[in-house]
Every structure is written in C-alpha cells, then in structure tokens.
Protein backbone atom coordinates (compact mmCIF):
# COMPACT_ATOMS: atom_id res chain seq x y z
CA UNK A 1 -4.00 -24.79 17.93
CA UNK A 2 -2.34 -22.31 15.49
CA UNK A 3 0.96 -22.39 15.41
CA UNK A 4 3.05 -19.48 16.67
CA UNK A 5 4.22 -18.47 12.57
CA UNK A 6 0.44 -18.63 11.42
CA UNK A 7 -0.61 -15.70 14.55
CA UNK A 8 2.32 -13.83 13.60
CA UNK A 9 1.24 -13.83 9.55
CA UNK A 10 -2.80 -13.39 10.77
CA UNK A 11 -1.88 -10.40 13.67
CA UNK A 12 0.74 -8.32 10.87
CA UNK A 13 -2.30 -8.62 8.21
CA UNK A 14 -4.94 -6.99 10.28
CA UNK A 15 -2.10 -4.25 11.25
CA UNK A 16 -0.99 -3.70 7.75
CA UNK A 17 -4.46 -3.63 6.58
CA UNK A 18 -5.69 -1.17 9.36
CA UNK A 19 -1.88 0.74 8.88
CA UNK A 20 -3.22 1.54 5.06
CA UNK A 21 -6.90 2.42 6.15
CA UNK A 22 -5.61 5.94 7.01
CA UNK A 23 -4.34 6.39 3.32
CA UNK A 24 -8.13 5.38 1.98
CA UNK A 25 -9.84 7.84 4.49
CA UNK A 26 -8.08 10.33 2.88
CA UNK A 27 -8.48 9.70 -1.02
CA UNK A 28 -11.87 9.34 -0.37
CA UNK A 29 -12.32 12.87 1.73
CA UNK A 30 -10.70 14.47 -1.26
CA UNK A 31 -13.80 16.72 -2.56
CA UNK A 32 -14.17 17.35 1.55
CA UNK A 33 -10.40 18.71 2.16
CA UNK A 34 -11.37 20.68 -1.51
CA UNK A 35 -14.11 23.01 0.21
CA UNK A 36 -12.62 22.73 4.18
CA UNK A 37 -9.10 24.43 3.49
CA UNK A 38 -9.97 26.39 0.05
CA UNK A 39 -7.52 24.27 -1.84
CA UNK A 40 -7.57 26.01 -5.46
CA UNK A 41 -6.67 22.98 -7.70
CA UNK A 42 -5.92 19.30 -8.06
CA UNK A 43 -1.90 20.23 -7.55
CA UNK A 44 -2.04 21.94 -4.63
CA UNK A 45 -4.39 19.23 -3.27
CA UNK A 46 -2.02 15.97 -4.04
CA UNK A 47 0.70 17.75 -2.25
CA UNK A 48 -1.12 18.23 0.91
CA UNK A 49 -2.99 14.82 1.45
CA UNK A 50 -0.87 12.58 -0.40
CA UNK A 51 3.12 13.56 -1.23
CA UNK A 52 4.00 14.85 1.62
CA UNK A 53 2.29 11.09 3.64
CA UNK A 54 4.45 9.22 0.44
CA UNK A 55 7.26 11.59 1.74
CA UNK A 56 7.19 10.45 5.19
CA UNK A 57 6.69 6.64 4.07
CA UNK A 58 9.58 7.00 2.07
CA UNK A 59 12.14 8.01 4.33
CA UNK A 60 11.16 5.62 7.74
CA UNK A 61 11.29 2.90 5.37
CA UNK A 62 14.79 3.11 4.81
CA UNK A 63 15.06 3.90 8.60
CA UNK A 64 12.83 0.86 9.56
CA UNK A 65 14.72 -1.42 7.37
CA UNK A 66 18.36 -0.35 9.19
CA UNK A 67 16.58 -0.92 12.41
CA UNK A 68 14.81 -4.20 11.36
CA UNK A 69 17.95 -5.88 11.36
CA UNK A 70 19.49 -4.75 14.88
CA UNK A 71 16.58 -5.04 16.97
CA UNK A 72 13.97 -7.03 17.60
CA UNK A 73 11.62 -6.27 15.10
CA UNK A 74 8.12 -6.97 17.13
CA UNK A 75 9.07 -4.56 19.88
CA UNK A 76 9.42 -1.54 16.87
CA UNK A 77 6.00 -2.58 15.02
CA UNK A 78 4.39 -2.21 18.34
CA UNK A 79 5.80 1.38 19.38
CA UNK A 80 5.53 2.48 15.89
CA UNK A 81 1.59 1.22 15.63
CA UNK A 82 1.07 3.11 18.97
CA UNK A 83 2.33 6.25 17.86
CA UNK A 84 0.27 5.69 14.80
CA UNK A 85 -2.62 5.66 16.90
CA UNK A 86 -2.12 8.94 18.58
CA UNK A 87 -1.11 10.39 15.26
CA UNK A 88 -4.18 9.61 13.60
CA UNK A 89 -6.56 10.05 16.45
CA UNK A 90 -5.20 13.39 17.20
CA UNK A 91 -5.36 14.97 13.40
CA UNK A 92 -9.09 15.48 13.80
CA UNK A 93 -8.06 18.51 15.92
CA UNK A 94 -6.38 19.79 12.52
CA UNK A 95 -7.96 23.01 12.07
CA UNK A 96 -6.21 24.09 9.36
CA UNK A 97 -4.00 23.14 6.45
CA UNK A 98 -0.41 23.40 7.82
CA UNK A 99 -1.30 21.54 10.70
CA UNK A 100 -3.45 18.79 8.62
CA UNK A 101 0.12 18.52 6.66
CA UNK A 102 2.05 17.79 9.69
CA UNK A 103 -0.29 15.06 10.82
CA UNK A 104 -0.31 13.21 7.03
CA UNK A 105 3.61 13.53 7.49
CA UNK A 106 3.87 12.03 10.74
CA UNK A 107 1.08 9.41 9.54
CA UNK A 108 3.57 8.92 6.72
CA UNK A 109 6.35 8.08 9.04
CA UNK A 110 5.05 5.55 11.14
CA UNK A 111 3.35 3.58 8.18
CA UNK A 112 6.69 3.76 6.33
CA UNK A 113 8.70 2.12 9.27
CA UNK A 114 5.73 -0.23 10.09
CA UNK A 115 6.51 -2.21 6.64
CA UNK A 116 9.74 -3.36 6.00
CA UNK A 117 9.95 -4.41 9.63
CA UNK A 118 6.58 -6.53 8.89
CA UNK A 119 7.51 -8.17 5.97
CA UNK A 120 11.39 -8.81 6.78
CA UNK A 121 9.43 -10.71 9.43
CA UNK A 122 6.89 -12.18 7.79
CA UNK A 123 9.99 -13.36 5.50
CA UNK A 124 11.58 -14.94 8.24
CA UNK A 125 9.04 -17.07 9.86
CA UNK A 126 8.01 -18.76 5.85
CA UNK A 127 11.70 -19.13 4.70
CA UNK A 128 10.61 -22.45 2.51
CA UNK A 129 9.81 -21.36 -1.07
CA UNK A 130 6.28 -22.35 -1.67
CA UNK A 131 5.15 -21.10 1.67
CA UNK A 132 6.81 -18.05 1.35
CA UNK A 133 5.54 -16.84 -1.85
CA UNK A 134 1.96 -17.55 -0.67
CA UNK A 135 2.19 -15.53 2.90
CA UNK A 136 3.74 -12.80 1.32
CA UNK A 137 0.66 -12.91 -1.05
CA UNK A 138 -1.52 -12.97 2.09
CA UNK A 139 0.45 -10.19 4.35
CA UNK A 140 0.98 -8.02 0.87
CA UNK A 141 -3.26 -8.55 0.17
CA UNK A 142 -3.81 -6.75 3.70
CA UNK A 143 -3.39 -3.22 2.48
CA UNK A 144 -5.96 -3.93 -0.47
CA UNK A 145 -8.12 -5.44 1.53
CA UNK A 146 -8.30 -1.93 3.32
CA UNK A 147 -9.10 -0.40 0.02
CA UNK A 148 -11.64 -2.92 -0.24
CA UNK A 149 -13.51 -2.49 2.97
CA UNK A 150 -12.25 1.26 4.20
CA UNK A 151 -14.43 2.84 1.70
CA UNK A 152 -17.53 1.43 1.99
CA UNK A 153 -17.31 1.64 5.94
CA UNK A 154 -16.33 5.85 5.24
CA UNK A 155 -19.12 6.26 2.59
CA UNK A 156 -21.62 4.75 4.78
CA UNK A 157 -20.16 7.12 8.01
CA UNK A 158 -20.03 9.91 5.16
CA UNK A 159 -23.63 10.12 3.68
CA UNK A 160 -25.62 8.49 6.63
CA UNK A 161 -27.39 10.72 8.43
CA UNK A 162 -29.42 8.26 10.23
CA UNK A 163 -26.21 6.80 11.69
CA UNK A 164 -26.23 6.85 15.48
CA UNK A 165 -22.91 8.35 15.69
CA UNK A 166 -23.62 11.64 13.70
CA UNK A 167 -26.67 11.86 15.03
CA UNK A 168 -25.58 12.02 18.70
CA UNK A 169 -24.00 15.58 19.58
CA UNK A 170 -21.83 14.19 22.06
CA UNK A 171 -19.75 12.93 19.42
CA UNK A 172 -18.93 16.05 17.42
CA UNK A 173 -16.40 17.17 19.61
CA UNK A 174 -14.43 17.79 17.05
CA UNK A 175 -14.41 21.40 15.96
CA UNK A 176 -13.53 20.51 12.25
CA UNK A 177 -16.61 18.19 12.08
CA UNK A 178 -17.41 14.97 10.99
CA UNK A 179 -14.43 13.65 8.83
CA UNK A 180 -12.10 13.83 11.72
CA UNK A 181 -14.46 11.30 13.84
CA UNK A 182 -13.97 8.99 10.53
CA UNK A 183 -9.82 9.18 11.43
CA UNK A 184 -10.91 8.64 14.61
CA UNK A 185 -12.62 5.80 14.53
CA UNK A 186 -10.25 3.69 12.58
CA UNK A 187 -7.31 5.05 14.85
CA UNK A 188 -8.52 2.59 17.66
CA UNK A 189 -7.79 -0.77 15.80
CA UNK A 190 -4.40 0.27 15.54
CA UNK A 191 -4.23 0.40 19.59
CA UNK A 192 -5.87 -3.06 19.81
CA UNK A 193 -2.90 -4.48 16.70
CA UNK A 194 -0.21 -2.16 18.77
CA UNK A 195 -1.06 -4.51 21.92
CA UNK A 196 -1.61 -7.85 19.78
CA UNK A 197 1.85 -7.66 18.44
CA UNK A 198 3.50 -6.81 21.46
CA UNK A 199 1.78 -10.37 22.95
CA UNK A 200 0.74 -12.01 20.34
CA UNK A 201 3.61 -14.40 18.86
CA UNK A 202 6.93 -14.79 20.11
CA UNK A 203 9.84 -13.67 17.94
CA UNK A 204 12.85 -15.47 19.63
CA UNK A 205 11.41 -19.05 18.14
CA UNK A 206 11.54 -17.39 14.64
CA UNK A 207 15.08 -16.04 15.37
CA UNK A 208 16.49 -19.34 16.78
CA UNK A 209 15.45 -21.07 13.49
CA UNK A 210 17.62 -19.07 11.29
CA UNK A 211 21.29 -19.11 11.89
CA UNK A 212 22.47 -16.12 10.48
CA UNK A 213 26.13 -16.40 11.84
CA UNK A 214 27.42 -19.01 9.36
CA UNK A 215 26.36 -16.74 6.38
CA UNK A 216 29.39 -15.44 4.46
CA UNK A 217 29.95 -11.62 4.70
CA UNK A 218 28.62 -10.00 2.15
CA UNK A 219 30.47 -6.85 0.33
CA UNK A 220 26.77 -5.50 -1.52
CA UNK A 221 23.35 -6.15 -1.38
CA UNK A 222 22.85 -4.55 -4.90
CA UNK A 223 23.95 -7.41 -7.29
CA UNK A 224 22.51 -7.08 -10.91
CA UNK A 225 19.54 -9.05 -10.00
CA UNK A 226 18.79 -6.91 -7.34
CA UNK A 227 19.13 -3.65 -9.31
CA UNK A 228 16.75 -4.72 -11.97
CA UNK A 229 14.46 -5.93 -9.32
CA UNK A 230 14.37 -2.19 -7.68
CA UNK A 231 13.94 -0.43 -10.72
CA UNK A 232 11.07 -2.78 -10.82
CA UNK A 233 9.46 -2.25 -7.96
CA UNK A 234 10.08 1.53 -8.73
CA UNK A 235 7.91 1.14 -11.58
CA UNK A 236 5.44 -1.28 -10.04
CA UNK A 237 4.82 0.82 -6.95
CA UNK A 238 4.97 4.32 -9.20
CA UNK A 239 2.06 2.95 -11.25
CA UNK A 240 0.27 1.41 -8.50
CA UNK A 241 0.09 4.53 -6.25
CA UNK A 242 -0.68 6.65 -9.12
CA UNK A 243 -3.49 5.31 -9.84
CA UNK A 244 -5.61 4.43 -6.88
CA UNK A 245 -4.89 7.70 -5.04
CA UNK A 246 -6.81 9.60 -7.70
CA UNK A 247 -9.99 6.49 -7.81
CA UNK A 248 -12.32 7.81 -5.75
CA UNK A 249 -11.79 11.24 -6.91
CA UNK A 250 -11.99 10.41 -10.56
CA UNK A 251 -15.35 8.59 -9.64
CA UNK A 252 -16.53 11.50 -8.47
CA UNK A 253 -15.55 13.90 -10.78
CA UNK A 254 -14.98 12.20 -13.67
CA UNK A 255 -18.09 9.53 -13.87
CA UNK A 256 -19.96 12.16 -11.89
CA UNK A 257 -21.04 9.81 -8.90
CA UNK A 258 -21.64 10.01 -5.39
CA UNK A 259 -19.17 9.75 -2.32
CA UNK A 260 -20.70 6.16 -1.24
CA UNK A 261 -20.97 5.02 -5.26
CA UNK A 262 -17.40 6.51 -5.24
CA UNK A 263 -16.72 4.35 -2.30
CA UNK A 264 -18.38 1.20 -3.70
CA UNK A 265 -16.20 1.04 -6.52
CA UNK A 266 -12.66 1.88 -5.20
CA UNK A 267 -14.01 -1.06 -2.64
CA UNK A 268 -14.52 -3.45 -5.81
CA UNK A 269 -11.36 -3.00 -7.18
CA UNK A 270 -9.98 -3.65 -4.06
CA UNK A 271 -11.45 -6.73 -3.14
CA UNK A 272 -9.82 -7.76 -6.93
CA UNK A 273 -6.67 -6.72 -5.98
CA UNK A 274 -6.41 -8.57 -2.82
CA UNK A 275 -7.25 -11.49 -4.29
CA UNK A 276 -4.84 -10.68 -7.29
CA UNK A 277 -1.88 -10.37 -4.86
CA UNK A 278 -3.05 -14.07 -3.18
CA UNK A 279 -3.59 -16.14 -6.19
CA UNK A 280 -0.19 -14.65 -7.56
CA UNK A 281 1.17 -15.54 -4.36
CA UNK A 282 0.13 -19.05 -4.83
CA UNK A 283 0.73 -19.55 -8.42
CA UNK A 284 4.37 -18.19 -7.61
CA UNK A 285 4.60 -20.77 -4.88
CA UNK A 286 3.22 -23.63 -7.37
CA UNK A 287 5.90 -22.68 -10.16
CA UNK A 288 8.48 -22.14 -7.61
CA UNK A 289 8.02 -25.53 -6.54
CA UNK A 290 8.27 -26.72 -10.06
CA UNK A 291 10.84 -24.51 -12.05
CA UNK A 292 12.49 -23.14 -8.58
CA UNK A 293 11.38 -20.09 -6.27
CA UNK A 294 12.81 -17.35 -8.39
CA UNK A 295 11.74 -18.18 -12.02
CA UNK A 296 8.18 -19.32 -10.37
CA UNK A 297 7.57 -15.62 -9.10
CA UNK A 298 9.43 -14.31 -12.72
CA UNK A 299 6.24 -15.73 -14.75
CA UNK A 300 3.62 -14.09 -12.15
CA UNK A 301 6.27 -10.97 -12.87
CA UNK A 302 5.19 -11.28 -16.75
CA UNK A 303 1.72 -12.29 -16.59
CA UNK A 304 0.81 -9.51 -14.20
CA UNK A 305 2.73 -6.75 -16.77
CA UNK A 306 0.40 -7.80 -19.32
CA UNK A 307 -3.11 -7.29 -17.49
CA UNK A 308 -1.62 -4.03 -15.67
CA UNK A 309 -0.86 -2.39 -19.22
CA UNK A 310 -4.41 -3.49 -20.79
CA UNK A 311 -6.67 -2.01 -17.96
CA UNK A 312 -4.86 1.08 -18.02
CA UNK A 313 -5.20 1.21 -21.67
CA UNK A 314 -9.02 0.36 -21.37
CA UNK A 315 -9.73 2.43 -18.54
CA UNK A 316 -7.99 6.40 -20.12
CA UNK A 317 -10.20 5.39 -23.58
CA UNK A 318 -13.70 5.98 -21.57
CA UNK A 319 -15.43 9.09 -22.05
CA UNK A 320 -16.91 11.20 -19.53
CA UNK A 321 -20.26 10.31 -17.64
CA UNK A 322 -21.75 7.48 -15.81
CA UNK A 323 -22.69 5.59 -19.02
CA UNK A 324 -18.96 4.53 -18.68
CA UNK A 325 -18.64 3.24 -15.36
CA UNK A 326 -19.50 -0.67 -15.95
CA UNK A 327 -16.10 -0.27 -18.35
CA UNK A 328 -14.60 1.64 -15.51
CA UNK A 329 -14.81 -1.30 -12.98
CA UNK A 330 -13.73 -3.78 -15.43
CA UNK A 331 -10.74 -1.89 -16.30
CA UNK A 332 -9.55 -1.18 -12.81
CA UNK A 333 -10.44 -4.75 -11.39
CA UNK A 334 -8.36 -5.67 -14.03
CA UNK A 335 -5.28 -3.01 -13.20
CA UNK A 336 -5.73 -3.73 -9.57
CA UNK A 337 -5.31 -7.12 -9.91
CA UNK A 338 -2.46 -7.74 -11.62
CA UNK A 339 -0.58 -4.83 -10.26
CA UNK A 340 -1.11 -6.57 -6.65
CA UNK A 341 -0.20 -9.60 -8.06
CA UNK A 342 2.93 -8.09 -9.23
CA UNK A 343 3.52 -6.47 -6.02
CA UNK A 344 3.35 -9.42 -4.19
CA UNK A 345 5.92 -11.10 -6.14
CA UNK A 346 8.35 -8.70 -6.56
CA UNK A 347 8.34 -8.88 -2.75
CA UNK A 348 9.14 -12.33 -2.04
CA UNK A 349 11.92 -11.90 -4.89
CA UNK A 350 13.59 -9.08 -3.36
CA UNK A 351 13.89 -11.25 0.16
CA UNK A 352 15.36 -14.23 -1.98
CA UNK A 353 17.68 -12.49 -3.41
CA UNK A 354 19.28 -11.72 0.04
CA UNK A 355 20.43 -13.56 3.11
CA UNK A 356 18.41 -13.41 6.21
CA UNK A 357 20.51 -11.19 8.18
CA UNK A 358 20.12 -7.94 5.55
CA UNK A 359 16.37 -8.76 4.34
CA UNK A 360 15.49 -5.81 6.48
CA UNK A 361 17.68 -3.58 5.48
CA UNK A 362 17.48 -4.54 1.81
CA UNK A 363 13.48 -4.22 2.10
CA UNK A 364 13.87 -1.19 3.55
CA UNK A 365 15.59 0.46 1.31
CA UNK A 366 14.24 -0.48 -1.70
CA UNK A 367 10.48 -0.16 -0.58
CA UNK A 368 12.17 3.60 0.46
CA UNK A 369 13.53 4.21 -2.92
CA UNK A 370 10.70 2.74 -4.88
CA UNK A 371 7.96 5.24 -2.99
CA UNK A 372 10.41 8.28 -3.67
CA UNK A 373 9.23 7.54 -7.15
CA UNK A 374 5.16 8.07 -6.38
CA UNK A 375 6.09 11.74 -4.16
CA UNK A 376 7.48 12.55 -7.98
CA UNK A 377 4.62 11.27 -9.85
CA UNK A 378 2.12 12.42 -7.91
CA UNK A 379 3.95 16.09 -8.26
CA UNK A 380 3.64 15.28 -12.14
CA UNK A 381 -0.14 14.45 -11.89
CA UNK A 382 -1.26 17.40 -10.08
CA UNK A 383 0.70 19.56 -12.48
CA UNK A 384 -1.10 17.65 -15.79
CA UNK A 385 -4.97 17.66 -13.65
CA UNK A 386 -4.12 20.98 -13.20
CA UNK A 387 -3.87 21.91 -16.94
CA UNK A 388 -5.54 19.22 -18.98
CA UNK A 389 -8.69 19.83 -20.33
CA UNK A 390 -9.72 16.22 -18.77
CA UNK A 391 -8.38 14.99 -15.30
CA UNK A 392 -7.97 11.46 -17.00
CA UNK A 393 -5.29 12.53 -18.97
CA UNK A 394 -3.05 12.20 -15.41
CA UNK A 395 -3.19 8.37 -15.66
CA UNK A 396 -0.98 8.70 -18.79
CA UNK A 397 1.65 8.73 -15.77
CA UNK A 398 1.01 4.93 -14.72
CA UNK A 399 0.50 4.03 -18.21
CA UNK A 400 4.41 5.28 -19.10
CA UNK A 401 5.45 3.23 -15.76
CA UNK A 402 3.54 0.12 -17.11
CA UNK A 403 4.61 0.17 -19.93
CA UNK A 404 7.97 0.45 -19.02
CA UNK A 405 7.90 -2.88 -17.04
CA UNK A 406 7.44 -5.01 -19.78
CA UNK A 407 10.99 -5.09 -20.98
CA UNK A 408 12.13 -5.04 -17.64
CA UNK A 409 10.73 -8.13 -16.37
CA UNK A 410 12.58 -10.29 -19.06
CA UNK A 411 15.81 -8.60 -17.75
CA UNK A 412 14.94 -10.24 -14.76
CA UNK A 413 18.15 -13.54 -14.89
CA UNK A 414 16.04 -15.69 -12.02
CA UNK A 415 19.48 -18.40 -12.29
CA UNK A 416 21.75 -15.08 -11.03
C-alpha cells in the first residue's frame, strides 16, 4: 500500500508538472501570438506572454508562502488549482491582446501561489535529510518533465491535420481557433489534480509529526546563510527562465526548424533536466548522509555551476542554420541539466536553513523575490532581440547570471 507521504509527493508532481504545462503552451505558440495580435517585435512579445505571467508568479508566491503557514496548506493548492482550471480553460475566448494579457496574469497568479505551498509541504512530510533532498529532486523534476512532454503533445496537436480533434468542426468553438483548444485541453488535468489533492492524502498526519511549538522564536529568517542562498536562487532562477522561454522560439527562428522539430527539442532538453534535478537530488541526499545535509547539497551547488556556465558558453558560439542543431541539443541538455540540478538543491537548502513553522513563508518569499529577477531579464532580452543583429545575442543575459554563481556558491558557509 503506499504510504500516505509517498501519494502526497506522487499527487503534487503531476499538479506541478500539469501547473507548468500552461507556461510551455505558450513559448511554443510564440510565432502563432506573432501573426494573431500583430505583435511588431520580440520586446513587445516577451511582455505580453511571458513578464507579465512571471509578474503574477512573483507576487502570489510571496502571498502563498504567508498563507502556507496559517492554513492548511492542501485546502489552498486545491482552490488555487481550480481556479487555474477556469483560468486557463477560459483564455481561449481571448480575442484580443489586452484580454490574452489578463488571462497570462491571472495564470501567473495561481501558479505562483500553487508552489511554495507545494513544496513547504512536500518539505514537511520528508523532514529526514537523505529523503528530503531526493523528493525535492522528484517534486522540483515535475515542471521539467512538462517541458519534456508538453511540447511534443502541442506540436503534434499543432501540425496534425489528420488529428481527430481538428478535424471535427464541433470542436472549433473557439472563435480564435485552434491554439486556444491546445489551453484547453491541458486545463482539464488540473480539475482532475484540483480534486486529487483535496482527497488524496491527509495533511493532519504530516502536521501531528512535527511539533512546531517547542521551536524557539525566531527574530529573522534572513541569517547570512540565507541571504547568500537568495541571491542564489535569484541567479539560478534568472538564468534558468531566461533561457528556456526563448527555446522553442530560437529553434524556430534561429536553426530555422519547424514547430514539432521545435517541439522535439525543447522536449529533449527537458527530459535532461528532469533527470538533472533527480540525480542531484540523490547525490545531495548521498553526500548529505556522509558530510551532513547542507554541505551534501553545497557540492551539487558547485558541480551544477560548472556544467550551467559551459553549455551556455557552447550553445551562443553556434552559427546560424540547422547544420548547428546536433551542437544545439548537446549544449542545452547540458544547461538544462545542471541548472535543474541546481534548482533542486538550492530548494531543499533554503527549507534547512529554517524551522518548520516559517518554511512557507521563507519559500515564499524567496521563490517571490528570485522570479522578480526573470520579469527584469526578460524586459532586458526583448530590448537586446529587439536590436541585435542576431536574436542569440539575448542569452548573453543567462550567461552574466551564470557566471555570476560561481563565486557565490563558495560563499555558501554550509556549518552556519
């Protein structure tokens, strides 16, 4: 029988990954949202799809995180993946730009407070150190997993035109056409996780086992550890974000392929990356067991740094054309891999760092202030695709953050 923390850990990975299929329907409908609202350039585009959805993320984070801690947190997931549903079923109906904007903001919103109130969770029912670091890796690997799987199953729906559900009229009742059915159709697994959570595990066992009462108070959660570790995570998710929102756009334009080729590779590297942000999870767990939980997930901190700033290197050297993309996929298996790896750890660091009664909070705010970062840098990259002679040059963005990290992560005092 599985135990009650295993269907809590297997029921907030399908959400999370079908929470982040939303954000992959998009990148990949990029050319689409081009030629359907007369967006003039790549600026103007990144705002409207993508900042103003990191926006919304941002900001319910923080809120999800103060809430995560005063209420039961399996009750919010479930309203909040509800309302996600109706959000994203219901933006099919956007028939023009303003109103597409409203729906990515409110799609924003409910992703952003789905997280830290997942993971603060998810934190709570593995509080040992080796399984901790190795469901994080798992709950973390859901959203990638998405990126994996969400393209291929929207390049097929794209550029079929055998499939049975663009070929039967009944189906196009959507005025805007056949990219709001896609929305559509992966806004009904978030009904079915809305329901599963609600039922699926109980929360009150995971509650009784932690006694949060006899901690001491605590005057701040931002001790020097903590500071270094959310300037890291800044970084981390700055990088990360900048770079796979423009894949399957530079795949398109860039290597000059097709929407499902497009689809195919963004897919690859995601597949990588979930398995990056596992098998960091476990090493972490391994050295944690060995050296302690903290300097265990420091090394995986390190390790992942290095691979993140080669890939990136590798991957802005390739010249235009489809002669480059073997290189292409290499390099961003590469990126994806160990920037999921770090992104697992730097999780399960930031809930050690903190007692149990403000990992919410603590999550939430620091998942809120890191994705502040990516509305900037995403501003930044439409500006530079905008005026470059070459829309690679707007990965010089993640390269800075990468780069960056390295120093950082030996900052990192994992005896504080």
């Amino acid at each position: 029988m599985i135990s009650n923390k295993s269907r809590l850990l297997i029921i907030l990975f399908v959400s999370w990954f079908f929470t982040m299929c939303d954000r992959y329907v998009t990148q990949l409908l990029f050319p689409v949202f081009e030629t359907l609202f007369l967006i003039p350039n790549e600026f103007v585009l990144i705002i409207s799809t993508e900042a103003v959805w990191w926006a919304g993320y941002s900001t319910s984070a923080i809120i999800g995180g103060l809430l995560s801690d005063k209420f039961l947190r399996k009750k919010l997931i479930s309203i909040t993946l509800f309302f996600y549903f109706v959000n994203t079923f219901l933006i099919a109906f956007a028939l023009n730009l303003l109103v597409f904007i409203f729906f990515r903001i409110m799609s924003g919103l409910f992703a952003g407070t789905f997280f830290p109130l997942a993971i603060s969770l998810v934190s709570d029912a593995f509080p040992e150190k080796k399984e901790k670091s190795r469901a994080m890796g798992i709950y973390v690997s859901g959203a990638v997993f998405a990126n994996a799987i969400a393209p291929l199953i929207i390049a097929y729906l794209i550029d079929s035109t055998n499939n049975i559900l663009f070929a039967n009229e009944w189906f196009h009742y959507s005025t805007v056409g056949n990219w709001g059915l896609i929305y559509q159709i992966f806004s009904i697994p978030l009904l079915i996780m809305s329901i599963l959570v609600y039922f699926g595990f109980d929360e009150h066992v995971i509650i009784k086992d932690i006694d949060k009462s006899d901690q001491p108070p605590i005057r701040s959660i931002f001790t020097r550890n903590l500071n270094i570790l959310l300037i890291f995570i800044t970084l981390d998710l700055f990088e990360l974000w900048t770079l796979q929102q423009w894949l399957p756009y530079l795949f398109q334009v860039f290597f000059l392929t097709g929407v499902s080729a497009a689809g195919g590779f963004s897919a690859i590297g995601g597949f990588i990356g979930a398995f990056g942000a596992v098998i960091f999870g476990i090493i972490g767990g391994e050295q944690s067991k060995k050296t302690g939980k903290k300097k265990g997930n420091r090394l995986t901190l390190i390790i992942a740094v290095f691979g993140d700033c080669v890939g990136l290197l590798i991957f802005i050297s390739l010249p235009k054309g489809q002669a480059s993309i073997p290189y292409a996929i290499i390099a961003i298996m590469l990126v994806i891999f160990a920037g999921t790896g770090e992104y697992a750890a730097i999780y399960t660091l930031i809930t050690e760092s903190v007692p149990p009664s403000v990992s919410g909070k603590t999550m939430g705010i620091c998942i809120g202030i890191a994705n502040f970062s990516t509305v900037g840098g995403l501003l930044i990259q439409g500006i530079v695709g905008s005026n470059s002679p070459t829309i690679l040059m707007i990965l010089w963005i993640p390269i800075i953050a990468a780069l960056i990290q390295l120093p950082i992560s030996y900052l990192y005092n994992p005896t504080d």
